[in-house]
N, C-alpha and C. Protein backbone atom coordinates (compact mmCIF):
# COMPACT_ATOMS: atom_id res chain seq x y z
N UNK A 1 -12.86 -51.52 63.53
CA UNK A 1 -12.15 -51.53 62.31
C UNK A 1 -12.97 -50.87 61.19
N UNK A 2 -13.83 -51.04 60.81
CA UNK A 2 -14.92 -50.08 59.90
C UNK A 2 -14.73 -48.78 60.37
N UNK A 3 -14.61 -48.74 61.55
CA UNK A 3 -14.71 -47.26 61.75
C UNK A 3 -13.47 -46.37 60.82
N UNK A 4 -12.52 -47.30 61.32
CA UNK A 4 -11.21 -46.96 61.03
C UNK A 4 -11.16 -46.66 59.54
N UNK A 5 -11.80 -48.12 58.46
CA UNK A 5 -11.53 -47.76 57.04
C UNK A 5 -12.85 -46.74 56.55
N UNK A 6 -14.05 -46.52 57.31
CA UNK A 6 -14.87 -45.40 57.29
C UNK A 6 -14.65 -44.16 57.41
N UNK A 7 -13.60 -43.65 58.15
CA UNK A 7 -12.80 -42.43 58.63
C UNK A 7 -11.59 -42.48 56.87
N UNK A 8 -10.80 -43.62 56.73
CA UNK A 8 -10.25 -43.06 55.68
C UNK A 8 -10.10 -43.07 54.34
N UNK A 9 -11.84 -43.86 54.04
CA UNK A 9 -12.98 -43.50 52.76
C UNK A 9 -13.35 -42.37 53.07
N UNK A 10 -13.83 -41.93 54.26
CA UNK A 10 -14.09 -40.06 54.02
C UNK A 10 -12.96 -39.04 53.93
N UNK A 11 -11.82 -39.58 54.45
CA UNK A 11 -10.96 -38.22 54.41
C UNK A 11 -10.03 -38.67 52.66
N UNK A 12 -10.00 -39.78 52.12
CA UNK A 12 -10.16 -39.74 51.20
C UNK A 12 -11.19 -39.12 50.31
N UNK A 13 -12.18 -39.47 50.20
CA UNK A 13 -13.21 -38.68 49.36
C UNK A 13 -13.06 -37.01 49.59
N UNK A 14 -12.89 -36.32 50.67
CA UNK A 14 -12.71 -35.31 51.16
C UNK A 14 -10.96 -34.14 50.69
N UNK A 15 -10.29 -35.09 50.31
CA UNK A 15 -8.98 -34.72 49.46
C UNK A 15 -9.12 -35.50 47.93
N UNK A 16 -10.04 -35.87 47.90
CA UNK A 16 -10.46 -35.96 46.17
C UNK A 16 -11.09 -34.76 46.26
N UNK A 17 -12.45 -34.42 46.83
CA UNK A 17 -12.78 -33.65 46.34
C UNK A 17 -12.05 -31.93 46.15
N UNK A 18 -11.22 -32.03 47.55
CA UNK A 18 -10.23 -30.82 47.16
C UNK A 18 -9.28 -30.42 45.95
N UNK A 19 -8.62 -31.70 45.61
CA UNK A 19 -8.28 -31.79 44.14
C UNK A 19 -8.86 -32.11 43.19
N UNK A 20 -10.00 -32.27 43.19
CA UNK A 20 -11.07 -31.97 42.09
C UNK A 20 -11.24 -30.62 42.05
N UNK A 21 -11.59 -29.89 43.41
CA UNK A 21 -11.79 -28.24 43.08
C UNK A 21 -10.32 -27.66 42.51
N UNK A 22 -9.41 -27.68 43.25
CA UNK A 22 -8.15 -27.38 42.96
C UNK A 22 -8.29 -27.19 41.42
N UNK A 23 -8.56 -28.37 40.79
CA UNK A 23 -8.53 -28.71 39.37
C UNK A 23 -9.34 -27.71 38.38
N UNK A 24 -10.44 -28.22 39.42
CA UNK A 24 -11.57 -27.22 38.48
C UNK A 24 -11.25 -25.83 38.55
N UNK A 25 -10.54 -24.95 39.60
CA UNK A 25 -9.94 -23.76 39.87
C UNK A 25 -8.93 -23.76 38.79
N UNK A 26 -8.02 -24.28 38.51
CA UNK A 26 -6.88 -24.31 37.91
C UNK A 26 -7.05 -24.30 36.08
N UNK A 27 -7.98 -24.92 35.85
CA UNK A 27 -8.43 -24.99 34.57
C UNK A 27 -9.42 -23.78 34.30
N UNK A 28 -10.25 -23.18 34.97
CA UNK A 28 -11.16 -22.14 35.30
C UNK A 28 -9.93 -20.86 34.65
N UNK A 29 -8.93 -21.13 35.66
CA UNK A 29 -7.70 -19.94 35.81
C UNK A 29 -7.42 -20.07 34.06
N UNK A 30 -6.92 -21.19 33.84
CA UNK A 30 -5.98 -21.42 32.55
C UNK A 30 -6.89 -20.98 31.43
N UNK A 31 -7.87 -21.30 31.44
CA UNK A 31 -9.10 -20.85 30.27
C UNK A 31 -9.18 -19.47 30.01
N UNK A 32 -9.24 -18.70 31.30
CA UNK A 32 -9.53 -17.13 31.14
C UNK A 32 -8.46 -16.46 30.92
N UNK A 33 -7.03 -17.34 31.04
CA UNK A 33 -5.70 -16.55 30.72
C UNK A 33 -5.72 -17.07 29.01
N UNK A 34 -6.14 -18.02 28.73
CA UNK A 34 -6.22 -18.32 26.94
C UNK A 34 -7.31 -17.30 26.91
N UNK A 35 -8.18 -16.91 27.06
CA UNK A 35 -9.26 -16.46 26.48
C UNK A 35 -8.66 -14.68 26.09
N UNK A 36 -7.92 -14.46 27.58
CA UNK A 36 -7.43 -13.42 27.77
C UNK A 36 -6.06 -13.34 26.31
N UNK A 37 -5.17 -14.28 26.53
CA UNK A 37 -4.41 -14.16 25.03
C UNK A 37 -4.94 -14.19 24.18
N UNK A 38 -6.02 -14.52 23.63
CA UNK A 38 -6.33 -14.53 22.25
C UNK A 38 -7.06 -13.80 21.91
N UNK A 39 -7.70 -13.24 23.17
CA UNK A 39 -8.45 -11.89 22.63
C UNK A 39 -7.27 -10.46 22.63
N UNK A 40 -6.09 -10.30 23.17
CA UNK A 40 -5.11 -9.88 22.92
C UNK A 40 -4.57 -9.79 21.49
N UNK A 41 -4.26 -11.26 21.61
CA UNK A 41 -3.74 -11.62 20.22
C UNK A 41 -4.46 -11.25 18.80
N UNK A 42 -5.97 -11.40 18.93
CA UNK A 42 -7.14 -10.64 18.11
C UNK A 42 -7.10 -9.11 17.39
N UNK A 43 -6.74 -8.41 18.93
CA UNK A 43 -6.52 -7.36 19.15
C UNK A 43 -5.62 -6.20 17.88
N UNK A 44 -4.43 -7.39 18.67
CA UNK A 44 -3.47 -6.96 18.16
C UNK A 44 -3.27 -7.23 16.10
N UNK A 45 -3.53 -8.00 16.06
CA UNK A 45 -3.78 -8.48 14.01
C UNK A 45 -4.91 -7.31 13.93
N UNK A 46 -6.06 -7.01 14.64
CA UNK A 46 -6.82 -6.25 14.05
C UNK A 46 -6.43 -4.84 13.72
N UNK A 47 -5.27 -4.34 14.68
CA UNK A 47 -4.53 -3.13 14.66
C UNK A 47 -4.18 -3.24 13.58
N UNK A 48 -3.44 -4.49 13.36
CA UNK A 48 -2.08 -4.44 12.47
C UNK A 48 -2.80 -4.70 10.56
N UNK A 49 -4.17 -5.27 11.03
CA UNK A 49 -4.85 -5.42 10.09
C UNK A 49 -5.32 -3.40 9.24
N UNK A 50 -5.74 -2.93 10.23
CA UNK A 50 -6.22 -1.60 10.22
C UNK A 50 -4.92 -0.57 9.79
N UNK A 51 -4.08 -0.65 10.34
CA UNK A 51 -2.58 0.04 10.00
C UNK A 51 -2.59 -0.78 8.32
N UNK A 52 -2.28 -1.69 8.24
CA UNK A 52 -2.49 -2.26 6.49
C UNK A 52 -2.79 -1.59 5.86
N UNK A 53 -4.41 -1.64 5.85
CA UNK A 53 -5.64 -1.06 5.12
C UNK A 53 -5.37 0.28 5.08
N UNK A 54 -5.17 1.41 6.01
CA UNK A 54 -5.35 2.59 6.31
C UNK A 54 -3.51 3.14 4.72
N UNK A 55 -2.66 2.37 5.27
CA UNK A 55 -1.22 2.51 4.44
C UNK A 55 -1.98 2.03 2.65
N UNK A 56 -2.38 1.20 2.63
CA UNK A 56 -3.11 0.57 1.03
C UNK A 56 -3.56 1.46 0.89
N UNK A 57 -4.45 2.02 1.42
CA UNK A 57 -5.61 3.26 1.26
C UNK A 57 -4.82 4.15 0.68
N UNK A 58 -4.07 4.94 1.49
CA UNK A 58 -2.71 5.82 1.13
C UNK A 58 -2.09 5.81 -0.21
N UNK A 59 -1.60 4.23 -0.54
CA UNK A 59 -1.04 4.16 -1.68
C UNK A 59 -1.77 4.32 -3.00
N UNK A 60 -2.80 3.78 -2.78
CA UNK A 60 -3.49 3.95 -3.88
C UNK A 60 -4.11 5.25 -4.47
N UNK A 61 -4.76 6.23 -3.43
CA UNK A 61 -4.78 7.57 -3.36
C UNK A 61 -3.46 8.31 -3.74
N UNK A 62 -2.42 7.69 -3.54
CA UNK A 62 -0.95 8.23 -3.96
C UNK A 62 -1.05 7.71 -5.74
N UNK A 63 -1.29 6.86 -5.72
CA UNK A 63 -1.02 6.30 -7.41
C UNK A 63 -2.44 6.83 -8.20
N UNK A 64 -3.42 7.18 -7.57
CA UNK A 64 -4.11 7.45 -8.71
C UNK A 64 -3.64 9.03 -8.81
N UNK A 65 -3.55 9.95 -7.68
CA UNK A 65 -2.58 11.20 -8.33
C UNK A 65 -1.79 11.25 -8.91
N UNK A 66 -0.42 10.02 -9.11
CA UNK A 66 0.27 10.14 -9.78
C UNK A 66 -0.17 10.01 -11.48
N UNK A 67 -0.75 8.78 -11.56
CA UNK A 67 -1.86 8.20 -12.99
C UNK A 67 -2.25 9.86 -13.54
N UNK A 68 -3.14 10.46 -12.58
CA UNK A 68 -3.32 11.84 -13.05
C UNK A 68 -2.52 13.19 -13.73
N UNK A 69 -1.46 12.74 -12.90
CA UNK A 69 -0.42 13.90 -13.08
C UNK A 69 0.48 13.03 -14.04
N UNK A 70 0.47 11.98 -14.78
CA UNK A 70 0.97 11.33 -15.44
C UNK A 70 0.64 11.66 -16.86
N UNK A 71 -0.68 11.70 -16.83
CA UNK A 71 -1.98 11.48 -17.73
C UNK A 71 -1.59 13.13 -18.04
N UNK A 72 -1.63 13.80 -17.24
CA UNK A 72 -1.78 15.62 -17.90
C UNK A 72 -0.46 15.80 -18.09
N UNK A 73 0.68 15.21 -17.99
CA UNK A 73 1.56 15.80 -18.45
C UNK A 73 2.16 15.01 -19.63
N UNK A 74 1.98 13.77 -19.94
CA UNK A 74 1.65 13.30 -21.25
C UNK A 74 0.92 13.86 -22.34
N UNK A 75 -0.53 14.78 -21.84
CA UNK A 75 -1.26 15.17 -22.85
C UNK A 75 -0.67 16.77 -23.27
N UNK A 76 -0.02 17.03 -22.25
CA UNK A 76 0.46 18.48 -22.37
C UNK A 76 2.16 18.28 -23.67
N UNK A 77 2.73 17.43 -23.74
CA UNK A 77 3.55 16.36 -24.79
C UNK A 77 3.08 16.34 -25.61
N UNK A 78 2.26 16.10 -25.66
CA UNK A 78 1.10 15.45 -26.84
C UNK A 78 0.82 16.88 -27.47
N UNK A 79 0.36 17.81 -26.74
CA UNK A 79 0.45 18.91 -27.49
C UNK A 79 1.38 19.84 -27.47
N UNK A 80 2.34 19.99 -27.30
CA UNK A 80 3.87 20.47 -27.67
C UNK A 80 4.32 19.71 -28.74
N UNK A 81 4.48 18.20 -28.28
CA UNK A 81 4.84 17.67 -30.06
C UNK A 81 3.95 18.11 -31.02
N UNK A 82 2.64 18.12 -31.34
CA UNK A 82 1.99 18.75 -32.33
C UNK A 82 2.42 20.04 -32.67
N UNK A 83 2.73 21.35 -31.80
CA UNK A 83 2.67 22.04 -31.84
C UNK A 83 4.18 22.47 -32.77
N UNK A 84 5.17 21.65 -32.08
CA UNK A 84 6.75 21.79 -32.84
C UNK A 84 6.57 21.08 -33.98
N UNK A 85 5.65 20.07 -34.56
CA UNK A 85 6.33 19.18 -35.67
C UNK A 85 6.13 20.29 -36.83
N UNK A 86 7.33 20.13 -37.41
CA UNK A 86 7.06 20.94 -38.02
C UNK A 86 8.81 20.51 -39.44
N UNK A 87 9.10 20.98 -40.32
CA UNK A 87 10.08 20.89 -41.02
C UNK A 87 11.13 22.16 -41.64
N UNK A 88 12.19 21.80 -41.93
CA UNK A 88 13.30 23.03 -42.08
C UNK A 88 13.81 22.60 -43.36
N UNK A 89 13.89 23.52 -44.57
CA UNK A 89 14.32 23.24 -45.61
C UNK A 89 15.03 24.47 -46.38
N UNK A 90 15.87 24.21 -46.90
CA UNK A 90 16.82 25.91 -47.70
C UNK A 90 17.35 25.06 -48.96
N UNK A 91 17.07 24.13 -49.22
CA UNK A 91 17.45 23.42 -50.70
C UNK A 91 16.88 24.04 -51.40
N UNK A 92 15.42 24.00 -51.62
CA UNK A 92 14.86 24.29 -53.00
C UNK A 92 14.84 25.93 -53.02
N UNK A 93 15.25 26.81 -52.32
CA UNK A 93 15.51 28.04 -52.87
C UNK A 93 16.73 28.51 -52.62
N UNK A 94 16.66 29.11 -54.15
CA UNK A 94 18.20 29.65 -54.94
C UNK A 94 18.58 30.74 -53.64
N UNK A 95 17.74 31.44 -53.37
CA UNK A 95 17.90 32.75 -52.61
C UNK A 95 18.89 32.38 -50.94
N UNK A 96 18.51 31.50 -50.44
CA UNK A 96 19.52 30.68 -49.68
C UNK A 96 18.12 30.97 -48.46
N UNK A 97 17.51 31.11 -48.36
CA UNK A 97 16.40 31.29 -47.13
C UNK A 97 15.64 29.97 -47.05
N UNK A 98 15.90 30.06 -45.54
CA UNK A 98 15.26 28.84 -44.89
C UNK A 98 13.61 28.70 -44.23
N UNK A 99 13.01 27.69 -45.27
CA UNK A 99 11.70 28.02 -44.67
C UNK A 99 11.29 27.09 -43.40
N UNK A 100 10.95 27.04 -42.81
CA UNK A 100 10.01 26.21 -41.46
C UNK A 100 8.37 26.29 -41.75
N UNK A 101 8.05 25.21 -41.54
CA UNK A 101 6.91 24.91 -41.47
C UNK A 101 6.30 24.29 -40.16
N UNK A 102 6.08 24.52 -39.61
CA UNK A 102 5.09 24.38 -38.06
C UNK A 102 3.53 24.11 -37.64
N UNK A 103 3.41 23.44 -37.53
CA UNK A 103 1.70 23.20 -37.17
C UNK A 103 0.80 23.41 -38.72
N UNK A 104 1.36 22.98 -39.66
CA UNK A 104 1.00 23.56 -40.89
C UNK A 104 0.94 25.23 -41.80
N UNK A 105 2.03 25.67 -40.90
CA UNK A 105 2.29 27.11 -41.10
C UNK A 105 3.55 27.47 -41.56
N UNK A 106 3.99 28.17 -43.17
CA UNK A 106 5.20 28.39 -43.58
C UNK A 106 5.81 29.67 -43.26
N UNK A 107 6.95 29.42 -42.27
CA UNK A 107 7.90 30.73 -42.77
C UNK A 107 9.12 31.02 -43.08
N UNK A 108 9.49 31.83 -43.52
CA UNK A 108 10.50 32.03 -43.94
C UNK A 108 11.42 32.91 -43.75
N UNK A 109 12.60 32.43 -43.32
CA UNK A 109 13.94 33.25 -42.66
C UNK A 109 14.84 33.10 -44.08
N UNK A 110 15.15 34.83 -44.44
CA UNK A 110 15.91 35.23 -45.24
C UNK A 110 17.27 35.40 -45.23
N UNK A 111 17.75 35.49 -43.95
CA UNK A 111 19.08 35.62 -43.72
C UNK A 111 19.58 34.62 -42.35
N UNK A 112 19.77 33.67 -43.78
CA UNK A 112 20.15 32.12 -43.26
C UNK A 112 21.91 32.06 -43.42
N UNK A 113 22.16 31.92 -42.25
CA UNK A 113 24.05 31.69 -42.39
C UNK A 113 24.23 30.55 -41.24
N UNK A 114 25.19 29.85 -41.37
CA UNK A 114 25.81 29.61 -40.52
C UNK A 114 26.48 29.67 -39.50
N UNK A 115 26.42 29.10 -37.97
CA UNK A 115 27.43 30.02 -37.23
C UNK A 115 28.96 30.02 -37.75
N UNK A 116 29.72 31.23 -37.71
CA UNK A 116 31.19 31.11 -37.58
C UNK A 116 31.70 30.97 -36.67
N UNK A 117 32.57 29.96 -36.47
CA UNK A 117 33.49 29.72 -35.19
C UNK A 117 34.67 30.12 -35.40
């Protein structure tokens, strides 16, 4: 009778230990398939991280040309309005001629009419 429950304490211990390896195989497996997703998953945000950055990059290089071309064609305004301000007056002479004054410069048009329609 010992023999008997001696034979099936070992073939017990002997299918523990198979499902202990089993186990340890199986978790071994499952670890390197997480390890494997998340270094995937890593992967992939770092792309998507880099595509970001690389498009930001872009935009901003886009907006400071624009700022630029903003900036010079404002100042180029800036000096056209100076350049036109200027005033139109035919009141104070009898003679009917209209003077303009421009950038601090007077002249004068003598043959001032109206259009006829």
């Amino acid at each position: 009778m010992s023999m008997r429950i001696k034979e099936v304490v070992e073939n017990f211990v002997k299918e523990l230990r198979v499902a202990m390896e089993a186990d340890i195989q199986d978790r071994v497996l499952k670890e390197r398939e997480m390890k494997q997703y998340l270094e995937e998953r890593e992967r992939e945000v770092a792309e998507r991280e880099a595509a970001w950055k690389a498009e930001l990059t872009r935009r901003e290089a886009e907006i400071v040309k624009q700022e630029a071309r903003l900036r010079a064609e404002r100042e180029n305004l800036e000096k056209e309005k100076r350049m036109l301000m200027g005033t139109a007056s035919n009141q104070e002479n009898q003679d009917g001629a209209l003077e303009i004054t421009v950038s601090g410069e007077k002249y004068r048009c003598l043959r001032f009419a109206k259009a006829k329609k």
